[in-house]
PDB file of N, CA and C in Angstrom:
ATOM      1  N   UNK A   1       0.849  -1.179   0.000  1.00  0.00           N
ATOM      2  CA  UNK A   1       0.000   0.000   0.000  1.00  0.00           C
ATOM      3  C   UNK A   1       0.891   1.237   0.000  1.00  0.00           C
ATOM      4  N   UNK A   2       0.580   1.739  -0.722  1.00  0.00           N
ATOM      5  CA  UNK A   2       1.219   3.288  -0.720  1.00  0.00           C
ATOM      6  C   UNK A   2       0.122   4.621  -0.908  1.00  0.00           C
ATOM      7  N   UNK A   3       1.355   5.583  -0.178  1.00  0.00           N
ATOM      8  CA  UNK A   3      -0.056   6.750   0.559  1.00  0.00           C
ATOM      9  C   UNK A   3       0.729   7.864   0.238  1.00  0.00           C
ATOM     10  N   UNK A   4       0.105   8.684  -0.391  1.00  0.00           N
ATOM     11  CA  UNK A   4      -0.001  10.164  -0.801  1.00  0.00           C
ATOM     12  C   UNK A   4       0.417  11.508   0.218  1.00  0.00           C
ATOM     13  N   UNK A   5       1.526  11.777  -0.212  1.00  0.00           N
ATOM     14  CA  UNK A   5       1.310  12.881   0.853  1.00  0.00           C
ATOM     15  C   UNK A   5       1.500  14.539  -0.003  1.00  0.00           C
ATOM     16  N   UNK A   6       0.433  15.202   0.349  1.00  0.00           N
ATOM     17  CA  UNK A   6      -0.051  16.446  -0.348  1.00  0.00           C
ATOM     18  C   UNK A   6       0.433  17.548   0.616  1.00  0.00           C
ATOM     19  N   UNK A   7       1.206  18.466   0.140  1.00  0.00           N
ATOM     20  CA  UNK A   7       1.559  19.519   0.905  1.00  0.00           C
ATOM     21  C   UNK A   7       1.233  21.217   0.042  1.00  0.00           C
ATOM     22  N   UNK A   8       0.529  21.386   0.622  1.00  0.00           N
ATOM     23  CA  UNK A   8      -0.078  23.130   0.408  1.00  0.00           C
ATOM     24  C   UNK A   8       0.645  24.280   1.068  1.00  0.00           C
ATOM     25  N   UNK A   9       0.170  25.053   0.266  1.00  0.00           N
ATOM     26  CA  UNK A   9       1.256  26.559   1.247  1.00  0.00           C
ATOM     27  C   UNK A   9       0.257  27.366   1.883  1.00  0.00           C
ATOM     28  N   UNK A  10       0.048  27.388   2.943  1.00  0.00           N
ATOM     29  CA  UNK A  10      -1.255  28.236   3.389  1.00  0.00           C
ATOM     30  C   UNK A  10      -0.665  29.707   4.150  1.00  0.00           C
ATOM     31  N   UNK A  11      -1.682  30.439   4.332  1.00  0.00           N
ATOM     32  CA  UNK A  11      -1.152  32.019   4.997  1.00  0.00           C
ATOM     33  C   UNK A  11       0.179  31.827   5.652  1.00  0.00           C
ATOM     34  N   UNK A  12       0.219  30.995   6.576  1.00  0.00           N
ATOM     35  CA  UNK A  12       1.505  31.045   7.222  1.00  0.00           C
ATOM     36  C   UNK A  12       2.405  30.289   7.402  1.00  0.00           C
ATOM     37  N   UNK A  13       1.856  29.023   7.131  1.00  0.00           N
ATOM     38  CA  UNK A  13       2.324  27.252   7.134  1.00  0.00           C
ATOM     39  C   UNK A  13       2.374  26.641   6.169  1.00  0.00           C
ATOM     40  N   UNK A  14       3.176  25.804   5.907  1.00  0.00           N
ATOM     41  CA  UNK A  14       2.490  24.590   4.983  1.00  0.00           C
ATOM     42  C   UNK A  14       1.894  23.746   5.490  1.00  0.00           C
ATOM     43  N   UNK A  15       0.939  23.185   4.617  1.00  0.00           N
ATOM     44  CA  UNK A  15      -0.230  21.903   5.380  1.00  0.00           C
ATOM     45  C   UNK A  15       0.051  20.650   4.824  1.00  0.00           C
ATOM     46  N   UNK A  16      -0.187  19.665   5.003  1.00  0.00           N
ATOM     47  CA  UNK A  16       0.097  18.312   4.883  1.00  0.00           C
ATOM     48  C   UNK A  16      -0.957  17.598   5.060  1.00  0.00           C
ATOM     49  N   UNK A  17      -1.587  16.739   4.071  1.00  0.00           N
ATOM     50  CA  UNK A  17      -2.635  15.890   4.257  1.00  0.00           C
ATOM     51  C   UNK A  17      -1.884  14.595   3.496  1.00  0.00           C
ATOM     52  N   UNK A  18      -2.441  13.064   3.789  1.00  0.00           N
ATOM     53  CA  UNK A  18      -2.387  12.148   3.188  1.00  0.00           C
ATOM     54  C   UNK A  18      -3.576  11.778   2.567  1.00  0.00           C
ATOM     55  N   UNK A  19      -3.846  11.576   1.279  1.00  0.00           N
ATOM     56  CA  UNK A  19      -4.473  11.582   0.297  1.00  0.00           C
ATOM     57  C   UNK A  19      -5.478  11.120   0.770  1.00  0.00           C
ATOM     58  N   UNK A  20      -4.854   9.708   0.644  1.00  0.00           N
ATOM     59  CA  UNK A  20      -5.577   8.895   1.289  1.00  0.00           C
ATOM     60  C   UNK A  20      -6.515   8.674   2.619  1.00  0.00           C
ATOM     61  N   UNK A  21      -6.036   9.265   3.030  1.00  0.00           N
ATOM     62  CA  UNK A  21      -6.491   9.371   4.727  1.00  0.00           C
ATOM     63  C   UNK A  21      -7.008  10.637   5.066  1.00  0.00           C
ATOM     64  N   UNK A  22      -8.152  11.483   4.849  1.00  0.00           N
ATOM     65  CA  UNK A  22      -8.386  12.823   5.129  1.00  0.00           C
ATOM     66  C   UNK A  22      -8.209  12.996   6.603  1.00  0.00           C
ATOM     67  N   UNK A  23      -8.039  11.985   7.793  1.00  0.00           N
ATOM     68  CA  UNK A  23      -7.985  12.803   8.921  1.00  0.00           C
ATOM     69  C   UNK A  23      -6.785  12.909   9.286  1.00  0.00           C
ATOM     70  N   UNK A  24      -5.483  12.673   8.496  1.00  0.00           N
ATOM     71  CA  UNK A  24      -4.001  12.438   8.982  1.00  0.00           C
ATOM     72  C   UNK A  24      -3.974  14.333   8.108  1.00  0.00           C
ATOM     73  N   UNK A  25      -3.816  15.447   9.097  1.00  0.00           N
ATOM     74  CA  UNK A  25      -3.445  16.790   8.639  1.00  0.00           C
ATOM     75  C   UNK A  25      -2.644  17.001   9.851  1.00  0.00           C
ATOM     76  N   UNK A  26      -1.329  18.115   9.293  1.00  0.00           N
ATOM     77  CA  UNK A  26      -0.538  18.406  10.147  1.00  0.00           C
ATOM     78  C   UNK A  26      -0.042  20.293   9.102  1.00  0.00           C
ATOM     79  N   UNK A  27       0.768  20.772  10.106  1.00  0.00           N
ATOM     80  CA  UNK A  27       1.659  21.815   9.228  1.00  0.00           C
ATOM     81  C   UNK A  27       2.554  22.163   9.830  1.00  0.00           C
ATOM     82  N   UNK A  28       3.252  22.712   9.079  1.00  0.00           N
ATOM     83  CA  UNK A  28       5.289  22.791   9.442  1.00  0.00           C
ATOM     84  C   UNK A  28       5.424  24.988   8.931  1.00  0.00           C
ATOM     85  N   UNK A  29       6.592  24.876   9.364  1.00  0.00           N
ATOM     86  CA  UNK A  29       7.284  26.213   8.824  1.00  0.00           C
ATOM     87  C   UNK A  29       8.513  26.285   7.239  1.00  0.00           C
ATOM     88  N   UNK A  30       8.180  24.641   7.070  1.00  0.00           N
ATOM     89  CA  UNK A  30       8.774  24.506   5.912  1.00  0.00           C
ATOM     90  C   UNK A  30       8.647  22.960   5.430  1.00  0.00           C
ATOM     91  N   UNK A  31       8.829  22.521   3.926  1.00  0.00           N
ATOM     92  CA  UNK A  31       8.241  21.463   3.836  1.00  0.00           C
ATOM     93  C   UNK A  31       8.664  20.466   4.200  1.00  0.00           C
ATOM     94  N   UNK A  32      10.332  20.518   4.562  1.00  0.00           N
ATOM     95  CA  UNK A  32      10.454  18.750   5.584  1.00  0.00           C
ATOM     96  C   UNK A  32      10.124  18.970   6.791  1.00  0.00           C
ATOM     97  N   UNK A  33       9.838  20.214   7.490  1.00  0.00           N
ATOM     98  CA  UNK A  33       9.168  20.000   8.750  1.00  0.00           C
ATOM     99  C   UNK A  33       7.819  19.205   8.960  1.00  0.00           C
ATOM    100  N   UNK A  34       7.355  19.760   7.191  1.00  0.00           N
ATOM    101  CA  UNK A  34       6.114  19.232   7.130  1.00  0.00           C
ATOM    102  C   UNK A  34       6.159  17.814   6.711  1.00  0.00           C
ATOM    103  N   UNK A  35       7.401  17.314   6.391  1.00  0.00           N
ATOM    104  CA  UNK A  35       6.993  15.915   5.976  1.00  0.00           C
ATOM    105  C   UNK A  35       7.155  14.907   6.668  1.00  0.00           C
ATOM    106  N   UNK A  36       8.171  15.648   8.087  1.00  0.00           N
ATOM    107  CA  UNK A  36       8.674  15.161   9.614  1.00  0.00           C
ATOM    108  C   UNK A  36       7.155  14.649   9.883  1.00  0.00           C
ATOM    109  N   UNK A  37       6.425  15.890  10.403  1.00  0.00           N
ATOM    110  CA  UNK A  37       5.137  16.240  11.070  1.00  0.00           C
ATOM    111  C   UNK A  37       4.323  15.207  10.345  1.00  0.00           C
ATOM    112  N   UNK A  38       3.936  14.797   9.215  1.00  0.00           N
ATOM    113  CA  UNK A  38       2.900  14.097   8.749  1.00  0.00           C
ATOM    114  C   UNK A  38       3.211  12.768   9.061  1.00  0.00           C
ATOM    115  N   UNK A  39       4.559  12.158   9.219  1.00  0.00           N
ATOM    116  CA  UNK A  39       4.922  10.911   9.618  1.00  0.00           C
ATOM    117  C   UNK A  39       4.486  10.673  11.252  1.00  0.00           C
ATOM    118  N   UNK A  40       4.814  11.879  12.118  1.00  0.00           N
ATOM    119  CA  UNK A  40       4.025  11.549  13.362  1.00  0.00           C
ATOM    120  C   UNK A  40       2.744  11.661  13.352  1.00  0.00           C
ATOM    121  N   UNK A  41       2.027  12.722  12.263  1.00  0.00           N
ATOM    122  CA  UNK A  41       0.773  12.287  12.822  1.00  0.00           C
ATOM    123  C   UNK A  41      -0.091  10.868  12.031  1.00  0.00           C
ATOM    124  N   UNK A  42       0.441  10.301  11.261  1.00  0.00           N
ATOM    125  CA  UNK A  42       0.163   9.310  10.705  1.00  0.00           C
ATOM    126  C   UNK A  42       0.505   8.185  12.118  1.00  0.00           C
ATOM    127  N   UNK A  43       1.791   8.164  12.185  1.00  0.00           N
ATOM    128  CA  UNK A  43       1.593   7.732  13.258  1.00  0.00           C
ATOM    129  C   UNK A  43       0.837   7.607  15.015  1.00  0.00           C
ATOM    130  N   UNK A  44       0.459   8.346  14.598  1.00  0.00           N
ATOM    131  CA  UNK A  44      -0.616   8.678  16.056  1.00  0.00           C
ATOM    132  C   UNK A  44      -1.803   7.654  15.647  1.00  0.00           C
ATOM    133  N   UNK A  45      -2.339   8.528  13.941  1.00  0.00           N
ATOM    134  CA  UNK A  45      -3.784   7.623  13.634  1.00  0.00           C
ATOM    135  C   UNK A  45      -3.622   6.578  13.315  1.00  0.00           C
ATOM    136  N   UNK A  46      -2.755   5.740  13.353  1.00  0.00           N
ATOM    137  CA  UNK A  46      -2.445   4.334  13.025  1.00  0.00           C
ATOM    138  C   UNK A  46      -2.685   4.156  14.623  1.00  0.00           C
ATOM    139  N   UNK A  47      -1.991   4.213  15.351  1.00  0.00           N
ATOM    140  CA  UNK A  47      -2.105   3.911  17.049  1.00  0.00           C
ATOM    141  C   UNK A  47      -3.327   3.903  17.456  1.00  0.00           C
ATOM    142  N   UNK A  48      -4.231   5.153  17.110  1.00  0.00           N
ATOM    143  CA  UNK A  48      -5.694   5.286  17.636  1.00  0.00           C
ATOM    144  C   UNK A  48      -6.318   4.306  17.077  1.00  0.00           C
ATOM    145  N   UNK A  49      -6.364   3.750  15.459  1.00  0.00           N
ATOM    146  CA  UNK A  49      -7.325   2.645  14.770  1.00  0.00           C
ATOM    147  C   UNK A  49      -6.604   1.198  15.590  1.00  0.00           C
ATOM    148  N   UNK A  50      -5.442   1.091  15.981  1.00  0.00           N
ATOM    149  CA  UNK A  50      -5.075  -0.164  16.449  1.00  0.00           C
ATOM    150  C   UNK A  50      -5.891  -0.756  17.926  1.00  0.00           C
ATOM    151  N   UNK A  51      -5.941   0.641  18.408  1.00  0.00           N
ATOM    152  CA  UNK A  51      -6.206   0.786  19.913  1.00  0.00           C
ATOM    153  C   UNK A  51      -7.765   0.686  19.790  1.00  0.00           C
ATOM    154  N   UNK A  52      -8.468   0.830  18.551  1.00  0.00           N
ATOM    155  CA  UNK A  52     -10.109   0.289  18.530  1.00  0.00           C
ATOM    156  C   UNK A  52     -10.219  -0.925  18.278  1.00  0.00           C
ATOM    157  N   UNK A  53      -8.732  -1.403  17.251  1.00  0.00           N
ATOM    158  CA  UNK A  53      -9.289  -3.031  16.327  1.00  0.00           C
ATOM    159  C   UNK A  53      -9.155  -4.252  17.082  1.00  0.00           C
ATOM    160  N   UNK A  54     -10.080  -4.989  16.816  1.00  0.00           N
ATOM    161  CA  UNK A  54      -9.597  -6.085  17.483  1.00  0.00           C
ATOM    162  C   UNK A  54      -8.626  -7.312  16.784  1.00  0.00           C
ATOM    163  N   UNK A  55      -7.520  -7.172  17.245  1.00  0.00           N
ATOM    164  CA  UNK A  55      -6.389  -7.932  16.601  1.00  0.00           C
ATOM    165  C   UNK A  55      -6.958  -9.227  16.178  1.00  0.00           C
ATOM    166  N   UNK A  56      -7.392  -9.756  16.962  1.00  0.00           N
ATOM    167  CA  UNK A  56      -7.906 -11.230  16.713  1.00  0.00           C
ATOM    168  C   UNK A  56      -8.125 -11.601  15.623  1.00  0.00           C
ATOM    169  N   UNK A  57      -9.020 -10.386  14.607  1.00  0.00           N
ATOM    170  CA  UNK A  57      -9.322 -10.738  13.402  1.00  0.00           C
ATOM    171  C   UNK A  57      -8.336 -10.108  12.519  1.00  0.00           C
ATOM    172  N   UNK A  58      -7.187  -9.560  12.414  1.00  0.00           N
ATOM    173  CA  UNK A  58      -6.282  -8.937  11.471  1.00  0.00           C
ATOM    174  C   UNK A  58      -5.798 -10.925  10.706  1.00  0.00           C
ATOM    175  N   UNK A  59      -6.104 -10.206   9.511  1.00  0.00           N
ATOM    176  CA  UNK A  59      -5.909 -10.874   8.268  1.00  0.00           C
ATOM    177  C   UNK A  59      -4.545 -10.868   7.597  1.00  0.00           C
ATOM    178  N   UNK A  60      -4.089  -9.432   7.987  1.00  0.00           N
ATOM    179  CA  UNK A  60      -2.927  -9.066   6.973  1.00  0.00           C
ATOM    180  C   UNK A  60      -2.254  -8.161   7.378  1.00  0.00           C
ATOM    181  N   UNK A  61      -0.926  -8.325   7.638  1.00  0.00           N
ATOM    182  CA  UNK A  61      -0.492  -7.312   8.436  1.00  0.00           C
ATOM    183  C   UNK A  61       1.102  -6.531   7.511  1.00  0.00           C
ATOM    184  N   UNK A  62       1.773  -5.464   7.277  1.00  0.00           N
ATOM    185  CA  UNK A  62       2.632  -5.282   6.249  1.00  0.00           C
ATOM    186  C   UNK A  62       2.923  -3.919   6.669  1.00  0.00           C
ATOM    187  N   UNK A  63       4.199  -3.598   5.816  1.00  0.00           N
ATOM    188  CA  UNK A  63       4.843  -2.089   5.483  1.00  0.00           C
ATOM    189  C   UNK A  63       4.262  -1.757   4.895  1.00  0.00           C
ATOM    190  N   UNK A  64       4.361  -0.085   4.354  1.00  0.00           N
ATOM    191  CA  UNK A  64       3.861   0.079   3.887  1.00  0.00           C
ATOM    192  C   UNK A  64       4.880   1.574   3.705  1.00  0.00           C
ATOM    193  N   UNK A  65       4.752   2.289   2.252  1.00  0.00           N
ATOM    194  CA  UNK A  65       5.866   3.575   2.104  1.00  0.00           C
ATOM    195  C   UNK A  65       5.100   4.617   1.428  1.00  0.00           C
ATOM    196  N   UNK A  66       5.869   5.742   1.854  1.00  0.00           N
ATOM    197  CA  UNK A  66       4.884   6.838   1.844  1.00  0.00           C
ATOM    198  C   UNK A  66       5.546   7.418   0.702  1.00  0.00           C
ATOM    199  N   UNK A  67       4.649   7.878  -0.702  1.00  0.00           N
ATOM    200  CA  UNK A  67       5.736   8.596  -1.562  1.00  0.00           C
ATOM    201  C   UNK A  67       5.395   9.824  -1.096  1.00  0.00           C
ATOM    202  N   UNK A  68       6.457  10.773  -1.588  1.00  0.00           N
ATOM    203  CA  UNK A  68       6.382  12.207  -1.212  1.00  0.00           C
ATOM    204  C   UNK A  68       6.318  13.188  -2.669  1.00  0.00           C
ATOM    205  N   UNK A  69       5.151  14.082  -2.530  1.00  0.00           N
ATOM    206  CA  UNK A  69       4.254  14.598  -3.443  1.00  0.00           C
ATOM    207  C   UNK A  69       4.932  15.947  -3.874  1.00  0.00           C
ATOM    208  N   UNK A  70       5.878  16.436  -4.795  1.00  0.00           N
ATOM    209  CA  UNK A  70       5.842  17.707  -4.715  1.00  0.00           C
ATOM    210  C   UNK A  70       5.915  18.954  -5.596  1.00  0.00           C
TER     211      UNK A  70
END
């Protein structure tokens, strides 16, 4: 699986969304801050969906790499 990462220039920040994932948003003062920042918060929402799923039934488990959009 591979995941999108979209970075915008907004009033004061750049923003960072993964394409794929509309609730993974973050923003930086420049764009590898921003591409730092989107890896933790990806990582957060991976933690929160783990912390609902119930393992028991995981089917498939893998890496997965993020291309970078720019």
């Amino acid at each position: 699986m591979k995941l999108t990462l979209v970075i915008s220039k907004g009033e004061e920040f750049f923003i960072g969304t993964i394409k794929e994932i509309p609730g993974v948003i973050t923003q930086g003062e420049s764009i590898e801050e921003t591409k730092e920042n989107i890896i933790d918060a990806l990582g957060l929402y991976l933690e929160a969906m783990e912390a609902e799923s119930h393992l028991e039934n995981v089917v498939l488990e893998e890496d997965i790499a993020i291309n970078y959009v720019n």
